[in-house]
PDB file of N, CA and C in Angstrom:
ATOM      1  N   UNK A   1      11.178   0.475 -26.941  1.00  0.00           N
ATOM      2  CA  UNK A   1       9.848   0.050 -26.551  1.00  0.00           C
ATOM      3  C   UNK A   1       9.863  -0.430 -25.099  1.00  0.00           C
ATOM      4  N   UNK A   2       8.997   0.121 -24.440  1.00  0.00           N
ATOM      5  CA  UNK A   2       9.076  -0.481 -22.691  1.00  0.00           C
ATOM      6  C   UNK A   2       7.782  -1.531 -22.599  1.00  0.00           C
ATOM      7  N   UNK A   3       8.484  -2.388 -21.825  1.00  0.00           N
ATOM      8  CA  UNK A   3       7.941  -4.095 -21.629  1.00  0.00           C
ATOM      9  C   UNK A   3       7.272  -3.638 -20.688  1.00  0.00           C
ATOM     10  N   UNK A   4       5.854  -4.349 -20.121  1.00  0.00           N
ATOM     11  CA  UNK A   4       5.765  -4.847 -19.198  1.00  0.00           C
ATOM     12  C   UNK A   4       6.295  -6.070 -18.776  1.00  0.00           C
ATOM     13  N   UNK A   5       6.204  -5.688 -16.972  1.00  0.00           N
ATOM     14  CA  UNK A   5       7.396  -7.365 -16.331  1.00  0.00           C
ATOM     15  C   UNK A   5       6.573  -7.713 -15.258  1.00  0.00           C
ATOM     16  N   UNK A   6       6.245  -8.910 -15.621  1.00  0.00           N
ATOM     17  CA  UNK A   6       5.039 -10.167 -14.939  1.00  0.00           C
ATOM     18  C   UNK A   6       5.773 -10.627 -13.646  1.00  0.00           C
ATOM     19  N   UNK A   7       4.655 -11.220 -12.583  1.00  0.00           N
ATOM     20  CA  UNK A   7       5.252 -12.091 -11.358  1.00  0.00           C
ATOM     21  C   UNK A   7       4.203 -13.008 -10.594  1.00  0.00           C
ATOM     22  N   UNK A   8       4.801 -13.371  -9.432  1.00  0.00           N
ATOM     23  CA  UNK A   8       3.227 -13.863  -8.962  1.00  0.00           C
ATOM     24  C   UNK A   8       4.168 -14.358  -7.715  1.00  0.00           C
ATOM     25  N   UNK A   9       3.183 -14.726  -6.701  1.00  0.00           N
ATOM     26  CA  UNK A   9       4.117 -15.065  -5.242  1.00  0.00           C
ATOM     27  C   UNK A   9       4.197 -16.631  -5.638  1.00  0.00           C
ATOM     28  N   UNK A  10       4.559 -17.471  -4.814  1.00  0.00           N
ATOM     29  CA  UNK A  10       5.092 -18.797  -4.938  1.00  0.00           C
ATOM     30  C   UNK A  10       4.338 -19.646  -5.479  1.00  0.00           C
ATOM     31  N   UNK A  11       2.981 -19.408  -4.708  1.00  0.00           N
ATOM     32  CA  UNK A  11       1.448 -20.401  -5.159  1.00  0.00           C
ATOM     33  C   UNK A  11       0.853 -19.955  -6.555  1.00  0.00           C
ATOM     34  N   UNK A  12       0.832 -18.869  -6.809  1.00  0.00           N
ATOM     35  CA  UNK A  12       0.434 -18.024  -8.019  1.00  0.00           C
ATOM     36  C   UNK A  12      -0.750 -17.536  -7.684  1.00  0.00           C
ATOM     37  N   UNK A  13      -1.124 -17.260  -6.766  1.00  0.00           N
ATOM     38  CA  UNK A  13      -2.688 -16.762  -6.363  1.00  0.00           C
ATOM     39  C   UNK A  13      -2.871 -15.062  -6.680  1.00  0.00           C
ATOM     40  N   UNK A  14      -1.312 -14.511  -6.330  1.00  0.00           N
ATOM     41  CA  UNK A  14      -0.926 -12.879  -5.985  1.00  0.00           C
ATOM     42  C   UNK A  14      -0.556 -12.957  -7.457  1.00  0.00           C
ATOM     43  N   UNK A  15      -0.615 -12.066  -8.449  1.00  0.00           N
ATOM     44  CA  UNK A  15      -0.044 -11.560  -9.699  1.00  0.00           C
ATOM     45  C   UNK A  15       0.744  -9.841  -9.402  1.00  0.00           C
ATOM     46  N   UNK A  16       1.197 -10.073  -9.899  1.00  0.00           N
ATOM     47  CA  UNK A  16       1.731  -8.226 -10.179  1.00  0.00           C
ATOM     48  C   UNK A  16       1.988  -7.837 -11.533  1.00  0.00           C
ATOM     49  N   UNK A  17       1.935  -7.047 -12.083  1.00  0.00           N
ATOM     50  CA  UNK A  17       2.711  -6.145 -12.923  1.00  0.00           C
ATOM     51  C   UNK A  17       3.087  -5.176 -12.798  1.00  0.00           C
ATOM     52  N   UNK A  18       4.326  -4.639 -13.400  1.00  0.00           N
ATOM     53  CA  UNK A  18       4.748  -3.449 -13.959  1.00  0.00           C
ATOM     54  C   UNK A  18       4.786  -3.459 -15.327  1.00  0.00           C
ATOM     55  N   UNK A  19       4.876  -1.622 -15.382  1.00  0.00           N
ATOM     56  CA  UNK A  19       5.091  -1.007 -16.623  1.00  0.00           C
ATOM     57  C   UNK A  19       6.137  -1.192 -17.340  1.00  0.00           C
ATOM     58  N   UNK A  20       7.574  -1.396 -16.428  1.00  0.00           N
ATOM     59  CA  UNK A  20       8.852  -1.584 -17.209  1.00  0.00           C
ATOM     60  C   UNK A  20       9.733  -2.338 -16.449  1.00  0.00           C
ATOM     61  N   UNK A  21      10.480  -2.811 -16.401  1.00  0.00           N
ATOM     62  CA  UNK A  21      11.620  -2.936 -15.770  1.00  0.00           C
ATOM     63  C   UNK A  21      11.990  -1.989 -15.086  1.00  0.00           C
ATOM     64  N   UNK A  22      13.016  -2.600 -13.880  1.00  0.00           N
ATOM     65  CA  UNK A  22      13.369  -1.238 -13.258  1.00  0.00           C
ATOM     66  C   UNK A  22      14.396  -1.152 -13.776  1.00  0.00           C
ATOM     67  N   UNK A  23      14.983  -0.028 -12.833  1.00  0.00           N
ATOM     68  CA  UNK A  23      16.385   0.866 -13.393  1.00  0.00           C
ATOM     69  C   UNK A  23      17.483   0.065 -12.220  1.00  0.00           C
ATOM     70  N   UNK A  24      17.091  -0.144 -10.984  1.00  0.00           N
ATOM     71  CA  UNK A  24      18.319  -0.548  -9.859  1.00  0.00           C
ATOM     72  C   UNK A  24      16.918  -1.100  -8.949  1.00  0.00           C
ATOM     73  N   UNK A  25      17.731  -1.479  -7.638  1.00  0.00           N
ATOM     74  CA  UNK A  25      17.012  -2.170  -7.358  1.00  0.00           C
ATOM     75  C   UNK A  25      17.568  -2.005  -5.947  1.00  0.00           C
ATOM     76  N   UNK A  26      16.656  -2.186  -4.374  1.00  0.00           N
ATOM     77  CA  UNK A  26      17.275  -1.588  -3.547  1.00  0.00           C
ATOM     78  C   UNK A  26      17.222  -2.467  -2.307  1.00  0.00           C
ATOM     79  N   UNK A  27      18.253  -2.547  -1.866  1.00  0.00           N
ATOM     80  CA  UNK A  27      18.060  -3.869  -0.377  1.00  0.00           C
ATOM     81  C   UNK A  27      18.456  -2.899   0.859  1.00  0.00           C
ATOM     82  N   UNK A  28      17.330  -2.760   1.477  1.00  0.00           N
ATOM     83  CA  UNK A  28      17.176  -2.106   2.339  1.00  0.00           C
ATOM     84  C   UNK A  28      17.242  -2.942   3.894  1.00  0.00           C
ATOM     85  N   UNK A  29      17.927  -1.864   4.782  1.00  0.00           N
ATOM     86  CA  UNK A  29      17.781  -2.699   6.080  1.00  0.00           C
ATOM     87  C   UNK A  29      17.680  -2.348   7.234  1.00  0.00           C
ATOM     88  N   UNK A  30      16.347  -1.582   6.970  1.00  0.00           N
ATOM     89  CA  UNK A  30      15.657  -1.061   7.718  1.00  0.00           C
ATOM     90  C   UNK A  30      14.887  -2.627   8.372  1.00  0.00           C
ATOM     91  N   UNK A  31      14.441  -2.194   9.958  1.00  0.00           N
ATOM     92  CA  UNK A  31      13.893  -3.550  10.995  1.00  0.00           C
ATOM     93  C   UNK A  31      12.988  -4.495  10.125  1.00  0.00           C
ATOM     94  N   UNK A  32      12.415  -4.002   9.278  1.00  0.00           N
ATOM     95  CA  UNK A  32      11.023  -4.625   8.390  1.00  0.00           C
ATOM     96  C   UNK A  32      11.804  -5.613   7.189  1.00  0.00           C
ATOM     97  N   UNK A  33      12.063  -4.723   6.065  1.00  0.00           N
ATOM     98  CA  UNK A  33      12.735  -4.994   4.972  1.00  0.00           C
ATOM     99  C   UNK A  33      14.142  -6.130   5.438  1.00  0.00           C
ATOM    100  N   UNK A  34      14.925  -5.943   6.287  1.00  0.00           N
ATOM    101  CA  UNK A  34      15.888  -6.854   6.666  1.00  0.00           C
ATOM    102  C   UNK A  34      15.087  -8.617   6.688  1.00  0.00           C
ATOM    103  N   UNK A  35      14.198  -8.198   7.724  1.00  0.00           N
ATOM    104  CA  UNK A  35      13.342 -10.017   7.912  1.00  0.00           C
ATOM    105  C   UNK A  35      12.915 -10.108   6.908  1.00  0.00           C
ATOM    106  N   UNK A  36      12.115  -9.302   5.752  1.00  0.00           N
ATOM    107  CA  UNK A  36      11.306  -9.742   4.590  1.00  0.00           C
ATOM    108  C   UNK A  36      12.420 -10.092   3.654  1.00  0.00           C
ATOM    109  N   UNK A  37      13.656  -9.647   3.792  1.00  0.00           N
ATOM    110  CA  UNK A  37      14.557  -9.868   2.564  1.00  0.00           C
ATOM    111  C   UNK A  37      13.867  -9.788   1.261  1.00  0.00           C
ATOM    112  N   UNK A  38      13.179  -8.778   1.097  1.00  0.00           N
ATOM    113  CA  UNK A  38      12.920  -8.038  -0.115  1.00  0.00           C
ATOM    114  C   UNK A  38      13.831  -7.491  -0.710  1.00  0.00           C
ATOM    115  N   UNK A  39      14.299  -6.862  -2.008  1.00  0.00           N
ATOM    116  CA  UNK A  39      14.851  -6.216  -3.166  1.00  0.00           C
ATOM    117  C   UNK A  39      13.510  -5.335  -4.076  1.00  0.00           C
ATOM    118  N   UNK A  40      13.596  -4.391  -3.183  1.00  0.00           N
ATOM    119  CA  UNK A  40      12.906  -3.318  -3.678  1.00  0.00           C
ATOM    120  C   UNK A  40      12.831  -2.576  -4.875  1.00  0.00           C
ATOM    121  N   UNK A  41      12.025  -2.516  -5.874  1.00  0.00           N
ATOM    122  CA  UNK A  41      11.995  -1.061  -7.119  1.00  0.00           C
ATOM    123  C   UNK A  41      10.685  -0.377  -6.850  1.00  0.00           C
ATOM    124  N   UNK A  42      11.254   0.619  -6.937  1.00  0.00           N
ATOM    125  CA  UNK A  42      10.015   1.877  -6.995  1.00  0.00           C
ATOM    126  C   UNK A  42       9.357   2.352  -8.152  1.00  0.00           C
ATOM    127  N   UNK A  43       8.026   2.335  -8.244  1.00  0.00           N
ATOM    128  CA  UNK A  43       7.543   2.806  -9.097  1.00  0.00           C
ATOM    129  C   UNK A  43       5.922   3.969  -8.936  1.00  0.00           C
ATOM    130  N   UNK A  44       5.532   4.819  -9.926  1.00  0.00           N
ATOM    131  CA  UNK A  44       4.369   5.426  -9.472  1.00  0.00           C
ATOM    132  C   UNK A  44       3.491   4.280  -9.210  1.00  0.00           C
ATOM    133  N   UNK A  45       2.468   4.310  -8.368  1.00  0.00           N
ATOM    134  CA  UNK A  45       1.597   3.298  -8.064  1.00  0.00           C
ATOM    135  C   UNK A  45       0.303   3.397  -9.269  1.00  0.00           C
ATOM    136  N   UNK A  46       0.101   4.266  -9.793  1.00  0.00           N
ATOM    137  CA  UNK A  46      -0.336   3.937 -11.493  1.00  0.00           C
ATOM    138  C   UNK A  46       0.129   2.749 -11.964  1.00  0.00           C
ATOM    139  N   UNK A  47       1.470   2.688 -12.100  1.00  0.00           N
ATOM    140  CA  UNK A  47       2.291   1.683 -12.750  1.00  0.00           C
ATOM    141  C   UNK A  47       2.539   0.424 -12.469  1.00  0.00           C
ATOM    142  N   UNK A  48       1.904  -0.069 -11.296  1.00  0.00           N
ATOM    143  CA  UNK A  48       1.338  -0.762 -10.611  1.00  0.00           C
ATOM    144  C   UNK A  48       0.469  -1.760 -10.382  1.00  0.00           C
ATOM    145  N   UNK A  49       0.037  -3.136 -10.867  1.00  0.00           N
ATOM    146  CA  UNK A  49      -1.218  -3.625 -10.786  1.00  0.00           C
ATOM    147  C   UNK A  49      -0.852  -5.206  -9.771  1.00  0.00           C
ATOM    148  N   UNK A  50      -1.366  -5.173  -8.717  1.00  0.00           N
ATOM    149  CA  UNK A  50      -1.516  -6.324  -7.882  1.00  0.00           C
ATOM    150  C   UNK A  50      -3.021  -7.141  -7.727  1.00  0.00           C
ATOM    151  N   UNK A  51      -2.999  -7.882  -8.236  1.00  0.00           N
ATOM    152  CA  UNK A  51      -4.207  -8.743  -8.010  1.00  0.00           C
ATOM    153  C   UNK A  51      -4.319 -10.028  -7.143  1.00  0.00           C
ATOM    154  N   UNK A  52      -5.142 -10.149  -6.374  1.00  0.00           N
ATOM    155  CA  UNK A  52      -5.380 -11.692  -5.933  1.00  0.00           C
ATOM    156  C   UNK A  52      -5.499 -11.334  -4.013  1.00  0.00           C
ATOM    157  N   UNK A  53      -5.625 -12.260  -3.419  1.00  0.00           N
ATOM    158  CA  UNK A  53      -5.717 -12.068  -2.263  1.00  0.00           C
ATOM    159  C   UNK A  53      -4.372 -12.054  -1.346  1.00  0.00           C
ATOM    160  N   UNK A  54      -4.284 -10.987  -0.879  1.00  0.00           N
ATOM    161  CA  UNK A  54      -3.748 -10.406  -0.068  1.00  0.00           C
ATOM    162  C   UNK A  54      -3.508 -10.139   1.375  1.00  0.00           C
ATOM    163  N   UNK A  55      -3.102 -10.471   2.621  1.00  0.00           N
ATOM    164  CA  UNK A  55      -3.504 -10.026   3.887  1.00  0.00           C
ATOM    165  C   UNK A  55      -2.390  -8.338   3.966  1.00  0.00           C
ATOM    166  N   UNK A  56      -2.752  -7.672   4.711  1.00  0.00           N
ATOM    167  CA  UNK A  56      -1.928  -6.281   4.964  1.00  0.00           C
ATOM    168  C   UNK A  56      -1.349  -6.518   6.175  1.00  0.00           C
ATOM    169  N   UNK A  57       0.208  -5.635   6.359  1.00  0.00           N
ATOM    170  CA  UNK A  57       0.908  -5.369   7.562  1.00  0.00           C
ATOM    171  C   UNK A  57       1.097  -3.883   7.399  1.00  0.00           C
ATOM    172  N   UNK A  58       0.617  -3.289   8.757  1.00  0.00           N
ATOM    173  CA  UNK A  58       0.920  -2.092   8.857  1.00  0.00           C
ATOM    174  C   UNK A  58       1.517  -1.850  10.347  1.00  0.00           C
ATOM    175  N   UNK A  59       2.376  -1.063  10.556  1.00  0.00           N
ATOM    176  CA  UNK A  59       3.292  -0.735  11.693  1.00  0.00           C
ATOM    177  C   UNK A  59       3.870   0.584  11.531  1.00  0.00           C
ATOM    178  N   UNK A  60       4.365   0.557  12.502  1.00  0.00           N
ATOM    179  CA  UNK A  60       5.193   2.121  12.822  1.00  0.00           C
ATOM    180  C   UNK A  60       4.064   2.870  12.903  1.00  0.00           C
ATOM    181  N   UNK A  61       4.941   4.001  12.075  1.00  0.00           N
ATOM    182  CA  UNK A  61       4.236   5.522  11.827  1.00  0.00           C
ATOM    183  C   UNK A  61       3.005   5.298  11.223  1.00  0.00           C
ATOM    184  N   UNK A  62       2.426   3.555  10.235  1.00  0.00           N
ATOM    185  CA  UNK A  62       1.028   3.747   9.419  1.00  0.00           C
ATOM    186  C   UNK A  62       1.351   4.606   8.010  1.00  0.00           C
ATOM    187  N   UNK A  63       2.538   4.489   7.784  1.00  0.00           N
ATOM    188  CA  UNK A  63       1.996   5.245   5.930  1.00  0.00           C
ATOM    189  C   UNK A  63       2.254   4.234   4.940  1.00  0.00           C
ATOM    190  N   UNK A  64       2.608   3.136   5.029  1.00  0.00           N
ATOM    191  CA  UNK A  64       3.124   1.558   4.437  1.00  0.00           C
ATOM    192  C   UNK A  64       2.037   0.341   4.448  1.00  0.00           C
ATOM    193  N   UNK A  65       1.656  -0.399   3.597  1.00  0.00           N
ATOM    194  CA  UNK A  65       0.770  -1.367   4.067  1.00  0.00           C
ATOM    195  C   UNK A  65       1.878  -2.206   3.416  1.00  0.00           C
ATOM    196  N   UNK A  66       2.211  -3.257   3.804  1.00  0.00           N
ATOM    197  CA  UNK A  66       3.055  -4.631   3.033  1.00  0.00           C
ATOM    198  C   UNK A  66       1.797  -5.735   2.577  1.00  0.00           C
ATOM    199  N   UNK A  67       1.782  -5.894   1.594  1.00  0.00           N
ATOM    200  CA  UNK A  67       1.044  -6.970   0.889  1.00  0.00           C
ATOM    201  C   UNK A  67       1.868  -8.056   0.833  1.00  0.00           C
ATOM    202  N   UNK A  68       1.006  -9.243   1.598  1.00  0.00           N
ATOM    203  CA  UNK A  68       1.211 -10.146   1.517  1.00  0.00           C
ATOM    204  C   UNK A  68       0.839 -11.409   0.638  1.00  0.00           C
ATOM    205  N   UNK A  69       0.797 -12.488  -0.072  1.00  0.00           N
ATOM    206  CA  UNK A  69      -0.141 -13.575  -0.317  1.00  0.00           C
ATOM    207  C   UNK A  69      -0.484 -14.104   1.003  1.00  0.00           C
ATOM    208  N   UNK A  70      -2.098 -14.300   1.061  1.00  0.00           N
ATOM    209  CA  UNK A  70      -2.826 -14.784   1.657  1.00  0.00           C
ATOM    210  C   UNK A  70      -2.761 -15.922   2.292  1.00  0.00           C
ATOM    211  N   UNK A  71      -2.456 -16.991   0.949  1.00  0.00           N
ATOM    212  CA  UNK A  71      -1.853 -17.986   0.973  1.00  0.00           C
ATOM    213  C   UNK A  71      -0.476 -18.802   1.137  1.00  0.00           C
ATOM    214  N   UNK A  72       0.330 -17.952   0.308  1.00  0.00           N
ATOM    215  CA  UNK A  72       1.613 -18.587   0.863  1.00  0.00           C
ATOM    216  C   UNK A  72       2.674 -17.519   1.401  1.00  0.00           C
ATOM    217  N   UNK A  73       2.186 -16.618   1.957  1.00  0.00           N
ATOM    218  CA  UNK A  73       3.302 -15.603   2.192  1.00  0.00           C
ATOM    219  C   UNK A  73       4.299 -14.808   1.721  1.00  0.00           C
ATOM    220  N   UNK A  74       3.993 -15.163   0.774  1.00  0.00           N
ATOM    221  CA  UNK A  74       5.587 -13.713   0.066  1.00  0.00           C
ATOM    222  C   UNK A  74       4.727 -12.168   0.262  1.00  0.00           C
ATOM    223  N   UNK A  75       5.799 -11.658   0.201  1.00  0.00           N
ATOM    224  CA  UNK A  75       5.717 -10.443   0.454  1.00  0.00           C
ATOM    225  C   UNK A  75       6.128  -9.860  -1.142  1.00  0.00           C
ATOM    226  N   UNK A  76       4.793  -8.939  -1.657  1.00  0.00           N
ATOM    227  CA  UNK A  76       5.029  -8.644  -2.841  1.00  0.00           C
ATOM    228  C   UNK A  76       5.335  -7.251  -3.235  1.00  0.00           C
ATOM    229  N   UNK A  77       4.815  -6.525  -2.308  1.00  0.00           N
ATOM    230  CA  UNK A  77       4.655  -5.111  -2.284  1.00  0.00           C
ATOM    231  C   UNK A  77       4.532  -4.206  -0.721  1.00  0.00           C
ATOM    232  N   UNK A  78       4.699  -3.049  -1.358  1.00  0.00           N
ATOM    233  CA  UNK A  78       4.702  -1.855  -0.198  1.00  0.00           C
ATOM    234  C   UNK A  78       3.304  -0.763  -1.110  1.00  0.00           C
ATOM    235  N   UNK A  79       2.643  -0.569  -0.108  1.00  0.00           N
ATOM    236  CA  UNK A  79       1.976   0.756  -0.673  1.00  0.00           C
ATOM    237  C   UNK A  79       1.551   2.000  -0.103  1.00  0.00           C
ATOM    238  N   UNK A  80       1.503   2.929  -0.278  1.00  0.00           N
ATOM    239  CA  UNK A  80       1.437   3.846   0.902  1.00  0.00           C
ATOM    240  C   UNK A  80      -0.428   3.949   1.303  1.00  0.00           C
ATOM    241  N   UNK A  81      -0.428   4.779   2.295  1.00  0.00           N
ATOM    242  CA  UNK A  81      -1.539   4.735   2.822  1.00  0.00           C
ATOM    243  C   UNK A  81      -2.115   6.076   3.036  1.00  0.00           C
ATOM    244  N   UNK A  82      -1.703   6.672   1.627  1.00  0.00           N
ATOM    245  CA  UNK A  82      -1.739   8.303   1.647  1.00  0.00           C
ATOM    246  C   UNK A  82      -2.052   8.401   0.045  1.00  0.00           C
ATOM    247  N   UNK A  83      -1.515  10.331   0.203  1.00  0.00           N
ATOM    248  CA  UNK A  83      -0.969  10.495  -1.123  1.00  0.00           C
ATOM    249  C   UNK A  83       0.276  10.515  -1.538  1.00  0.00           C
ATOM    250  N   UNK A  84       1.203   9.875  -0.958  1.00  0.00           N
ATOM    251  CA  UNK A  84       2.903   9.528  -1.684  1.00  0.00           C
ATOM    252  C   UNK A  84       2.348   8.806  -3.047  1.00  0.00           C
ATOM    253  N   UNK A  85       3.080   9.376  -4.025  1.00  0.00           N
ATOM    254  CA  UNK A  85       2.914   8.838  -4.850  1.00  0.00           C
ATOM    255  C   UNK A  85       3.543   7.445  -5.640  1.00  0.00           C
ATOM    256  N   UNK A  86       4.765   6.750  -4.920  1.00  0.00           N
ATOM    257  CA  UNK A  86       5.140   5.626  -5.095  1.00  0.00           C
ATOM    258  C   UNK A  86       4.690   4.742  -4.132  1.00  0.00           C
ATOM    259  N   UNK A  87       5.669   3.090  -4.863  1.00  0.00           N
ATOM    260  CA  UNK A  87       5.001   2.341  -4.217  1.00  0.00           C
ATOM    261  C   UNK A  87       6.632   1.386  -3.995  1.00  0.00           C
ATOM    262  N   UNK A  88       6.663   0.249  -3.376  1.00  0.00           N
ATOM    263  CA  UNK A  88       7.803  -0.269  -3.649  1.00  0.00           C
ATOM    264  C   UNK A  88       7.288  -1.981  -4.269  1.00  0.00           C
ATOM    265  N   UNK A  89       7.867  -1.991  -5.131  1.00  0.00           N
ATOM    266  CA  UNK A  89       7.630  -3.800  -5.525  1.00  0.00           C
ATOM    267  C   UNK A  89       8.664  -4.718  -5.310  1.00  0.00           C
ATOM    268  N   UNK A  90       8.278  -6.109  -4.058  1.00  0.00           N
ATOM    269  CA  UNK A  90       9.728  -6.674  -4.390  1.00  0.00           C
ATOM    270  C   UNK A  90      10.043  -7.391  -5.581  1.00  0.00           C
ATOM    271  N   UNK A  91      11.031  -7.316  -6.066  1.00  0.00           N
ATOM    272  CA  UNK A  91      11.585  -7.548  -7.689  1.00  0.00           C
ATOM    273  C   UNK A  91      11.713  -9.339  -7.333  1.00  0.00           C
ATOM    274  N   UNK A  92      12.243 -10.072  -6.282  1.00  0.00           N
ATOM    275  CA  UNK A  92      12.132 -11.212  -6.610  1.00  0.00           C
ATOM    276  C   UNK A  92      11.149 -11.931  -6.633  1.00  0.00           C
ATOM    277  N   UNK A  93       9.556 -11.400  -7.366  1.00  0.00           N
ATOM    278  CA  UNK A  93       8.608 -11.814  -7.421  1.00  0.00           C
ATOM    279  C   UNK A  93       8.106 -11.665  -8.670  1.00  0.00           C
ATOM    280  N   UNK A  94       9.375 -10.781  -9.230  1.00  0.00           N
ATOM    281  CA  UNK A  94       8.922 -10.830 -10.842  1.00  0.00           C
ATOM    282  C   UNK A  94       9.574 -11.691 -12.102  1.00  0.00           C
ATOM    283  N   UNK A  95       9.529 -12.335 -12.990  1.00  0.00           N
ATOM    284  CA  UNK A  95       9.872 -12.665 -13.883  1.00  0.00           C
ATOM    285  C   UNK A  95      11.077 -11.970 -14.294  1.00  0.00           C
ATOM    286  N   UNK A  96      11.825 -12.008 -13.806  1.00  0.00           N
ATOM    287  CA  UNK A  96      13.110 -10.554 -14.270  1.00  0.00           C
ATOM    288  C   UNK A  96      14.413 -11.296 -13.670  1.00  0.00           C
ATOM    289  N   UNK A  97      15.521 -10.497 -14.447  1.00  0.00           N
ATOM    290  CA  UNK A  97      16.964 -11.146 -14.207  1.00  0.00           C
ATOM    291  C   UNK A  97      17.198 -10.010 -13.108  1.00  0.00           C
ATOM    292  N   UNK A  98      17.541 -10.139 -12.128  1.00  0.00           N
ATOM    293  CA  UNK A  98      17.747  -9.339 -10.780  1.00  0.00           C
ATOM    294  C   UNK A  98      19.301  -8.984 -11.107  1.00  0.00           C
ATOM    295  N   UNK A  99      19.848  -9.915 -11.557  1.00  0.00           N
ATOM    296  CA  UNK A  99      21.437  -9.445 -11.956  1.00  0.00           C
ATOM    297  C   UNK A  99      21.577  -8.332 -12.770  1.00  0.00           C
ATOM    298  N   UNK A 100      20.946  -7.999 -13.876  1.00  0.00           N
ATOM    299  CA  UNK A 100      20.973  -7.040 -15.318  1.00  0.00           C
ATOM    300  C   UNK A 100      20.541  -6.072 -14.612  1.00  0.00           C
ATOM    301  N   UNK A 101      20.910  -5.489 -13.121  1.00  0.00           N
ATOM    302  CA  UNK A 101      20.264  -4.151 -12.947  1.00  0.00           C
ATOM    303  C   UNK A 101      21.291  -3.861 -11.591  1.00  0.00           C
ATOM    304  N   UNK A 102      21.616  -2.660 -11.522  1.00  0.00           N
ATOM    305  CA  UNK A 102      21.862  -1.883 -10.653  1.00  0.00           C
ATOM    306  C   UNK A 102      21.502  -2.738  -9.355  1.00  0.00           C
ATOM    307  N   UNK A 103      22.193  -2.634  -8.453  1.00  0.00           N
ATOM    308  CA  UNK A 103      21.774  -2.844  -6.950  1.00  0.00           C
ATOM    309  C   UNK A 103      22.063  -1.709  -5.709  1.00  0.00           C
ATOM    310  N   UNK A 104      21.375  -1.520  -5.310  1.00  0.00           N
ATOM    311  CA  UNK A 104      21.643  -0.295  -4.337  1.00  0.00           C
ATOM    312  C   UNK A 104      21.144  -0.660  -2.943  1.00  0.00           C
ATOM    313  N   UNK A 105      22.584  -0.574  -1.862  1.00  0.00           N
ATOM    314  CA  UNK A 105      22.417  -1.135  -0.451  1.00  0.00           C
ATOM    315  C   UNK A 105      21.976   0.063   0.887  1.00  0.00           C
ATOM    316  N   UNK A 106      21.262  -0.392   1.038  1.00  0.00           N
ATOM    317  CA  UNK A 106      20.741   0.953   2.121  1.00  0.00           C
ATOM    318  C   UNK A 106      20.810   0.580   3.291  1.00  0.00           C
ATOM    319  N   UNK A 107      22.077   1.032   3.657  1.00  0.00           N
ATOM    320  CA  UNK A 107      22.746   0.318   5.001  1.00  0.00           C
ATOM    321  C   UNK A 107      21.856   1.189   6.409  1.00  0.00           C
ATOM    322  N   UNK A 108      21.061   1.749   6.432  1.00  0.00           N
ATOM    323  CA  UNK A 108      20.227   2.464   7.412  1.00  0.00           C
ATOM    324  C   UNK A 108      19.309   1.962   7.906  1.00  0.00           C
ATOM    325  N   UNK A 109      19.263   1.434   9.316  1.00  0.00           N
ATOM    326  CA  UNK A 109      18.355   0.393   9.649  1.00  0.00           C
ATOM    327  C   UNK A 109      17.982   0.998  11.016  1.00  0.00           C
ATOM    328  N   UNK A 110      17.707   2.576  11.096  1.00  0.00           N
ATOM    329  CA  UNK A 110      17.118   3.057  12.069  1.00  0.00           C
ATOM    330  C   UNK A 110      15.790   3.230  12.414  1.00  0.00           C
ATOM    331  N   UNK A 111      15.050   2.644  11.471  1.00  0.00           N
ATOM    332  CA  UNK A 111      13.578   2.794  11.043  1.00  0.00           C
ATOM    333  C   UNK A 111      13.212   1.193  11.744  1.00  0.00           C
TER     334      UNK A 111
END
């Protein structure tokens, strides 16, 4: 049976869900992701639900918006600004054991 897995940024204003747990989980360190110290999972953006107020960061190339809380700043999500069909969620914003999963280091920080 697949769970949904609850979160919310620090204040609780931002909520998220997913559909399941992830499978691994990805620390990326690329110029952006390095300062946010996010731990990334990907999922279809169907699978997806962010609520609450938000401010957006967009840079570079423009196909990424980073969701922020409004209020207290965490960084909860990535979403594209197209038709890609994923999205990235950072996992330490969810209710979830970050240990019980795969970790995957993405030492490429040319972006």
């Amino acid at each position: 049976m697949v769970r949904e897995v609850h979160g919310s940024c620090h204040c609780g204003a931002v909520k998220i869900t997913v559909t399941r747990p992830p499978a691994d989980v990805t620390e990326c360190h690329c110029t952006i992701c390095r300062r946010y110290a996010g731990l990334w999972a990907y999922y279809p953006v169907k699978d997806v639900s962010l609520t609450g107020p938000t401010e957006v960061y967009i840079w570079g190339r423009k196909y990424l918006e980073y969701h922020r809380c409004s209020n207290c700043g965490c960084v909860m999500a990535w979403l594209p600004r197209g038709e890609y069909p994923e999205c990235g969620v950072n996992v330490r914003m969810l209710d979830f054991d970050i240990n019980s999963v795969k970790l995957i280091v993405e030492e490429d920080a040319s972006v």
